[in-house]
PDB file of N, CA and C in Angstrom:
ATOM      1  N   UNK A   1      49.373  29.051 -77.532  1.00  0.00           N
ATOM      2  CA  UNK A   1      50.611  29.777 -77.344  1.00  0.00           C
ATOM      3  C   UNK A   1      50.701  30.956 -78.326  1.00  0.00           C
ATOM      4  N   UNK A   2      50.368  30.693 -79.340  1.00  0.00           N
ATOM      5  CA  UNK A   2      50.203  31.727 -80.373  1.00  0.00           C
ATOM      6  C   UNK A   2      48.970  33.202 -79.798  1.00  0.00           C
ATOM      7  N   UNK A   3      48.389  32.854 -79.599  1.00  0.00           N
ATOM      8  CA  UNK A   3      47.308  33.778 -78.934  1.00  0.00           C
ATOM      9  C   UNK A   3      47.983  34.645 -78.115  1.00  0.00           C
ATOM     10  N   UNK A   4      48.666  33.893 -77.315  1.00  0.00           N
ATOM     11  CA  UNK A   4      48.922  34.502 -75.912  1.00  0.00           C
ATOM     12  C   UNK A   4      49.932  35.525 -76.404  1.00  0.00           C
ATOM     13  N   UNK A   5      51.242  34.802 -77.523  1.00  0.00           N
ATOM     14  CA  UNK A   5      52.018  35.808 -77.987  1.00  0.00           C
ATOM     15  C   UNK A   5      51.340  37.039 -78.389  1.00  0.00           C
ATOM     16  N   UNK A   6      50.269  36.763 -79.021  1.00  0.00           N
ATOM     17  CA  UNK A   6      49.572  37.976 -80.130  1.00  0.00           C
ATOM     18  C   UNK A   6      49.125  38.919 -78.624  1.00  0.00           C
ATOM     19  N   UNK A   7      48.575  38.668 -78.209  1.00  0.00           N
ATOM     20  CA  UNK A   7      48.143  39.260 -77.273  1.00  0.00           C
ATOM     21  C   UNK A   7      48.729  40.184 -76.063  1.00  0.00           C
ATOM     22  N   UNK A   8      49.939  39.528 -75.619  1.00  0.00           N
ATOM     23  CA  UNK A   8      51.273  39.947 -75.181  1.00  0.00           C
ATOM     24  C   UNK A   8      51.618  41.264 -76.017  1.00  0.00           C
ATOM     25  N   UNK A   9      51.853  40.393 -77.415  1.00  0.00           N
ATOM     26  CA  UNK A   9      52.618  41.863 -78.433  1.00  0.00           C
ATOM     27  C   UNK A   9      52.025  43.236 -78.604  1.00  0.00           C
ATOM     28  N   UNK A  10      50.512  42.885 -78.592  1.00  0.00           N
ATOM     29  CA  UNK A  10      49.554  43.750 -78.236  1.00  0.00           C
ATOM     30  C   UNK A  10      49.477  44.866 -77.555  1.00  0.00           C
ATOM     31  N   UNK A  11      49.725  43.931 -76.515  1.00  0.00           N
ATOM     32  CA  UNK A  11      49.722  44.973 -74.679  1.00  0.00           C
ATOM     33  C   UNK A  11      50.857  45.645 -74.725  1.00  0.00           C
ATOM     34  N   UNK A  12      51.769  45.111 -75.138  1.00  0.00           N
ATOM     35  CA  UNK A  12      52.929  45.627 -75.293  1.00  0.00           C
ATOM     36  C   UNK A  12      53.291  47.179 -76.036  1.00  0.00           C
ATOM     37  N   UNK A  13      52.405  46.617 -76.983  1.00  0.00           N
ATOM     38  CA  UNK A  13      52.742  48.026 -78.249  1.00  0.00           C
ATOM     39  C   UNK A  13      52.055  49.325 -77.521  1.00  0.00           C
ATOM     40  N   UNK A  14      50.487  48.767 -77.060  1.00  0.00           N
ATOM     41  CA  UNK A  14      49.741  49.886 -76.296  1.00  0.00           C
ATOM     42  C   UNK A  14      50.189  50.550 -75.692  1.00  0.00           C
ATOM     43  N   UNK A  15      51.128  49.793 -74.487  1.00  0.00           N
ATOM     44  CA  UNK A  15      51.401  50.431 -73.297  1.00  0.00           C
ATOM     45  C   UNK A  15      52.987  51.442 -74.011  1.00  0.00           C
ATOM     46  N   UNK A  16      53.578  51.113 -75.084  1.00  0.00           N
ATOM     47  CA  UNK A  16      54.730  51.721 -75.364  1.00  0.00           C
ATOM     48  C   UNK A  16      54.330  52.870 -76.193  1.00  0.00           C
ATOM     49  N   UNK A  17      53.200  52.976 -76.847  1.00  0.00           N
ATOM     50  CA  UNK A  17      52.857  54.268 -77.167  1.00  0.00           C
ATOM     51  C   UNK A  17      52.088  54.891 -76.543  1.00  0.00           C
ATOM     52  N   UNK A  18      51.493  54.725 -74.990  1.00  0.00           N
ATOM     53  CA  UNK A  18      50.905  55.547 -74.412  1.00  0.00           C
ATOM     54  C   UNK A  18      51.906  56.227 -73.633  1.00  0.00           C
ATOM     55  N   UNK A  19      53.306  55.211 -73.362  1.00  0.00           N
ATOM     56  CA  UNK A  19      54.253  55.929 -72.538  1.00  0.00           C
ATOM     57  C   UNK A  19      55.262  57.071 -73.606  1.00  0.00           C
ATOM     58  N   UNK A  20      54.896  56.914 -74.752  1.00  0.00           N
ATOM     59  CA  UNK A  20      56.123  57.266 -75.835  1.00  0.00           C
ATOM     60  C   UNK A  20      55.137  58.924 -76.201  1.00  0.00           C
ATOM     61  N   UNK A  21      53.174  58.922 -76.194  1.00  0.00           N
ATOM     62  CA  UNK A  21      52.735  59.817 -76.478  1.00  0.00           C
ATOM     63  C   UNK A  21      52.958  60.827 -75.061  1.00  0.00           C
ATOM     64  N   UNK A  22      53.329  60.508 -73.586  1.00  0.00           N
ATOM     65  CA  UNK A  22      53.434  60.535 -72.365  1.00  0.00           C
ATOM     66  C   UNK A  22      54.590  61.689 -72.618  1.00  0.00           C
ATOM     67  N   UNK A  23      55.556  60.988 -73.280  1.00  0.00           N
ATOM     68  CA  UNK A  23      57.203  61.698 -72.991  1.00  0.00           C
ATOM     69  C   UNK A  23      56.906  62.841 -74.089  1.00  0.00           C
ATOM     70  N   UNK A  24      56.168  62.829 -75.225  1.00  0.00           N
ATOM     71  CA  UNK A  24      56.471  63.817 -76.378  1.00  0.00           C
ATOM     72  C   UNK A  24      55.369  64.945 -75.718  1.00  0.00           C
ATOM     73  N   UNK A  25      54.678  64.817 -74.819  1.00  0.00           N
ATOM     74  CA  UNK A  25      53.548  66.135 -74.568  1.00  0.00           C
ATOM     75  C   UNK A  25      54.473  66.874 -73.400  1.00  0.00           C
ATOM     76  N   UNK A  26      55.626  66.403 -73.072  1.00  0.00           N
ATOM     77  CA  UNK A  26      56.111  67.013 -71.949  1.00  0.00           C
ATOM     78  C   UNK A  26      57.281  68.221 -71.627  1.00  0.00           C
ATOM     79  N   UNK A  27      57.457  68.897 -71.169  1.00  0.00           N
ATOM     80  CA  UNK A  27      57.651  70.269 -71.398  1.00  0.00           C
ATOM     81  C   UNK A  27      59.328  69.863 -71.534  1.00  0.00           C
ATOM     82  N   UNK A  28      60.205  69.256 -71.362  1.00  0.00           N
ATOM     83  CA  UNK A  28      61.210  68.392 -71.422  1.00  0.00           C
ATOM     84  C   UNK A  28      61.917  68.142 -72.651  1.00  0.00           C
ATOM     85  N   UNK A  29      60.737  67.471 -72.998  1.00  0.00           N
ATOM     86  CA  UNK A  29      60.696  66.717 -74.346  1.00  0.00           C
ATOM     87  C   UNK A  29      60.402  68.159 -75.531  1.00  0.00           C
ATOM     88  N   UNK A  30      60.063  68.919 -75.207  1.00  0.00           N
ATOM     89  CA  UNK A  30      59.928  69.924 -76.338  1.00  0.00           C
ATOM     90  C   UNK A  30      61.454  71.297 -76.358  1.00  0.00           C
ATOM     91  N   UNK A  31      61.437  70.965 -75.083  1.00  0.00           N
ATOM     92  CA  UNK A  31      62.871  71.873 -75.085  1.00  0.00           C
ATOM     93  C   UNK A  31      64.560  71.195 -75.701  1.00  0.00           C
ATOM     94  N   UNK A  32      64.195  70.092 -75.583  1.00  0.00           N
ATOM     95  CA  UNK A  32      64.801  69.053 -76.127  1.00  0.00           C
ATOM     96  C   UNK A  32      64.953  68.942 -77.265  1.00  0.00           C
ATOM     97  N   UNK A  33      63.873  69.133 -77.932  1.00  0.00           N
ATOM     98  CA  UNK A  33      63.120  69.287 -79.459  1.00  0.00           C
ATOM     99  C   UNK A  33      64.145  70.508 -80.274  1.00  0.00           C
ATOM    100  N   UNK A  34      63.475  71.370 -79.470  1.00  0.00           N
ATOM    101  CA  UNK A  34      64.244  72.459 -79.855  1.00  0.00           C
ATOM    102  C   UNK A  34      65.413  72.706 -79.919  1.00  0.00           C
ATOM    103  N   UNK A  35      65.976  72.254 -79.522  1.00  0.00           N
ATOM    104  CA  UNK A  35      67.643  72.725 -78.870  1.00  0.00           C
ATOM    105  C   UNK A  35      68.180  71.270 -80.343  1.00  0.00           C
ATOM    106  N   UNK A  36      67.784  70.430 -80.384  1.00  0.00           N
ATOM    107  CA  UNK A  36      67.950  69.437 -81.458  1.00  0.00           C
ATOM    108  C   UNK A  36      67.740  70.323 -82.558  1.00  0.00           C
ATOM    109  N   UNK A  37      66.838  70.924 -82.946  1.00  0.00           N
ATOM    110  CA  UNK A  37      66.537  71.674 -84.173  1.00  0.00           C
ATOM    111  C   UNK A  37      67.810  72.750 -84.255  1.00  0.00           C
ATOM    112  N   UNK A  38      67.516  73.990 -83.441  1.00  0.00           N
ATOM    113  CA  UNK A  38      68.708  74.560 -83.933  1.00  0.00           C
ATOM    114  C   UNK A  38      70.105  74.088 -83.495  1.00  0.00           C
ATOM    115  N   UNK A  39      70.436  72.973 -83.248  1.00  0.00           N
ATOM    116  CA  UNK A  39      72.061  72.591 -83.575  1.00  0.00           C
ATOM    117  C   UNK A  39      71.967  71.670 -84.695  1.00  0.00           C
ATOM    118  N   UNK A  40      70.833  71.303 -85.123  1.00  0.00           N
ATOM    119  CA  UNK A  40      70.729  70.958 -87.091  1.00  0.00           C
ATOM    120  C   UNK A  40      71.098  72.102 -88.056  1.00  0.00           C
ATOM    121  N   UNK A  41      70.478  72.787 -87.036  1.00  0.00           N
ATOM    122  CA  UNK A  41      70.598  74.395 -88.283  1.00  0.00           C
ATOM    123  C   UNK A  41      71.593  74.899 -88.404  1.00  0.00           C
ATOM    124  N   UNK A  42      72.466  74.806 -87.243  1.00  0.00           N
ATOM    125  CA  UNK A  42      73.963  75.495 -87.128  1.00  0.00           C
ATOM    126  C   UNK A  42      75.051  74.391 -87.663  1.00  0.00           C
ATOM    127  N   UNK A  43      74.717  72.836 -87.489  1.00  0.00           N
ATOM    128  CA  UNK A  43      75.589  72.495 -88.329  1.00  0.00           C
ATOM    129  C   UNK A  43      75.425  72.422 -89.966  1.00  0.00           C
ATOM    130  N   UNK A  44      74.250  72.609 -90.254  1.00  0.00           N
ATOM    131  CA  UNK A  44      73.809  72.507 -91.863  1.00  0.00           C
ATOM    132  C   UNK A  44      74.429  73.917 -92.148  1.00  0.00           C
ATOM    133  N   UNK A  45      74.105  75.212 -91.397  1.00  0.00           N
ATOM    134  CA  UNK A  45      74.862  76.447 -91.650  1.00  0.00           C
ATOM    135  C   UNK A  45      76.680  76.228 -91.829  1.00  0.00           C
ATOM    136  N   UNK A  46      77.315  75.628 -91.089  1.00  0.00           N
ATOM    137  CA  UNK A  46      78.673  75.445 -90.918  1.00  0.00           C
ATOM    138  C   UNK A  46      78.972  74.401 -91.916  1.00  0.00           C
ATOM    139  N   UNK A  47      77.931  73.028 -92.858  1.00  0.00           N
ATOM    140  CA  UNK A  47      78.699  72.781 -93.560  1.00  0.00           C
ATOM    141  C   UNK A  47      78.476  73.714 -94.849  1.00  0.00           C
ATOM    142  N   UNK A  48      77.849  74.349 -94.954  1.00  0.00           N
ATOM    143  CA  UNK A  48      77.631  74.884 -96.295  1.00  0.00           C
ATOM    144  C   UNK A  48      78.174  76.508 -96.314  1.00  0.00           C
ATOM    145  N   UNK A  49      78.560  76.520 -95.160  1.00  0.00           N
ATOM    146  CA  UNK A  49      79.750  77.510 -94.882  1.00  0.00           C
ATOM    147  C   UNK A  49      78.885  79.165 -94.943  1.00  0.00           C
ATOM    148  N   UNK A  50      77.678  79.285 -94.779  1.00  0.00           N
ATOM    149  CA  UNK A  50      76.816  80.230 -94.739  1.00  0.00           C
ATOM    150  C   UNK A  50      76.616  80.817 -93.029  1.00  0.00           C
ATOM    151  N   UNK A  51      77.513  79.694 -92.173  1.00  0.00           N
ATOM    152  CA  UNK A  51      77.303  80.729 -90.746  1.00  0.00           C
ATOM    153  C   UNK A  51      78.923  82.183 -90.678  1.00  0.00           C
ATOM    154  N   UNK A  52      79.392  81.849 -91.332  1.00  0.00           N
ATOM    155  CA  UNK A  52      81.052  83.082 -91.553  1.00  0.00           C
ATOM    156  C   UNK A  52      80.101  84.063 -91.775  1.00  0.00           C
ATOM    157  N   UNK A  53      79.229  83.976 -93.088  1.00  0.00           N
ATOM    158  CA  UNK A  53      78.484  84.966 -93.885  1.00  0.00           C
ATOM    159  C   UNK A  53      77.741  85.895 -92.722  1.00  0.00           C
ATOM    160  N   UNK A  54      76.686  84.764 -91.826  1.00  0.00           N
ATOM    161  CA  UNK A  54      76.084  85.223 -91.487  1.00  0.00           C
ATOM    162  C   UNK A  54      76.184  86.128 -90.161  1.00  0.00           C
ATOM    163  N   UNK A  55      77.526  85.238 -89.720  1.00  0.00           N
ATOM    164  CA  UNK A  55      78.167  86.483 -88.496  1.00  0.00           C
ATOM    165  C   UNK A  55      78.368  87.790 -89.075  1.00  0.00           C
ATOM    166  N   UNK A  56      79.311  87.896 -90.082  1.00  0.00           N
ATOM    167  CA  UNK A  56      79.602  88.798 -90.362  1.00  0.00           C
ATOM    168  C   UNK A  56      78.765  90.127 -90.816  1.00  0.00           C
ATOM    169  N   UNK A  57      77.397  89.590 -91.283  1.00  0.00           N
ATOM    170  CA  UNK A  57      76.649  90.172 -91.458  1.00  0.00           C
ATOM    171  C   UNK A  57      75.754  90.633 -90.025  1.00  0.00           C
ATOM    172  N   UNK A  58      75.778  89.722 -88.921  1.00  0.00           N
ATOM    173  CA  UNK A  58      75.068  90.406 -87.663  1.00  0.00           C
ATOM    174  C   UNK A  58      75.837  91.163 -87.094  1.00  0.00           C
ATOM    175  N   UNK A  59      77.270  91.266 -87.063  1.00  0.00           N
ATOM    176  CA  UNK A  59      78.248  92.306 -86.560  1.00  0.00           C
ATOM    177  C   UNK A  59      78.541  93.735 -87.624  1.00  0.00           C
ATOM    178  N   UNK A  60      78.121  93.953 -88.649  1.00  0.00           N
ATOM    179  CA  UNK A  60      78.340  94.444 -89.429  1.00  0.00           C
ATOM    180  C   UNK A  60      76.541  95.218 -88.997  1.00  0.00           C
ATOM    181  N   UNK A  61      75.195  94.917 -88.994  1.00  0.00           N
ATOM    182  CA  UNK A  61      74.169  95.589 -88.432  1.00  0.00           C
ATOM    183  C   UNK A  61      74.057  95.254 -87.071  1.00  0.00           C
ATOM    184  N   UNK A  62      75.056  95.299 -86.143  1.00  0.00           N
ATOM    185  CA  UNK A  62      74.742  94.916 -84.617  1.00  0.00           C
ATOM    186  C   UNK A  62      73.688  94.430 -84.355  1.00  0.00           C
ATOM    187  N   UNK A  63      73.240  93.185 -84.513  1.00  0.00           N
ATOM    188  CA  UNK A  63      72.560  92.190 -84.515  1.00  0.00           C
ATOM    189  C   UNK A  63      73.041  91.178 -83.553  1.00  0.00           C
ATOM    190  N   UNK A  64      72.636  90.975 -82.833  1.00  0.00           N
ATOM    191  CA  UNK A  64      73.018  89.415 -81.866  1.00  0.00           C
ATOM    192  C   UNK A  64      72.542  87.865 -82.392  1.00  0.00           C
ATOM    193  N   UNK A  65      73.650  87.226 -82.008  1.00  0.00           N
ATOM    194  CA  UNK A  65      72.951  85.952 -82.629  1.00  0.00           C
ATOM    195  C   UNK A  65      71.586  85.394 -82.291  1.00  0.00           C
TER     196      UNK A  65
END
């Protein structure tokens, strides 16, 4: 019984990182990625209160966000 568990847990793990390396190569999954990254950046900007600054500074050289 022990075997069979080990073996089970095994198959298990394989098949969840071939499906997990599956989802991260996919064009989905990277736009996803991204869009996660910069709304880190915009809230780390907003708590440290450096996005006011930084508008003001892209309207000030007509700059778009």
């Amino acid at each position: 019984m022990k075997y069979r568990d080990g073996i089970f847990a095994t198959l298990a793990l394989a098949l969840t990182s071939v499906a997990l390396a599956a989802v991260v190569y996919t064009d989905a999954y990277s736009q996803a990625a991204k869009a996660e990254a910069s709304g880190v950046r915009a809230l780390t900007e907003a708590a440290s209160g450096a996005t006011l600054a930084s508008a003001d500074q892209q309207v000030q050289t007509g700059q778009a966000g």
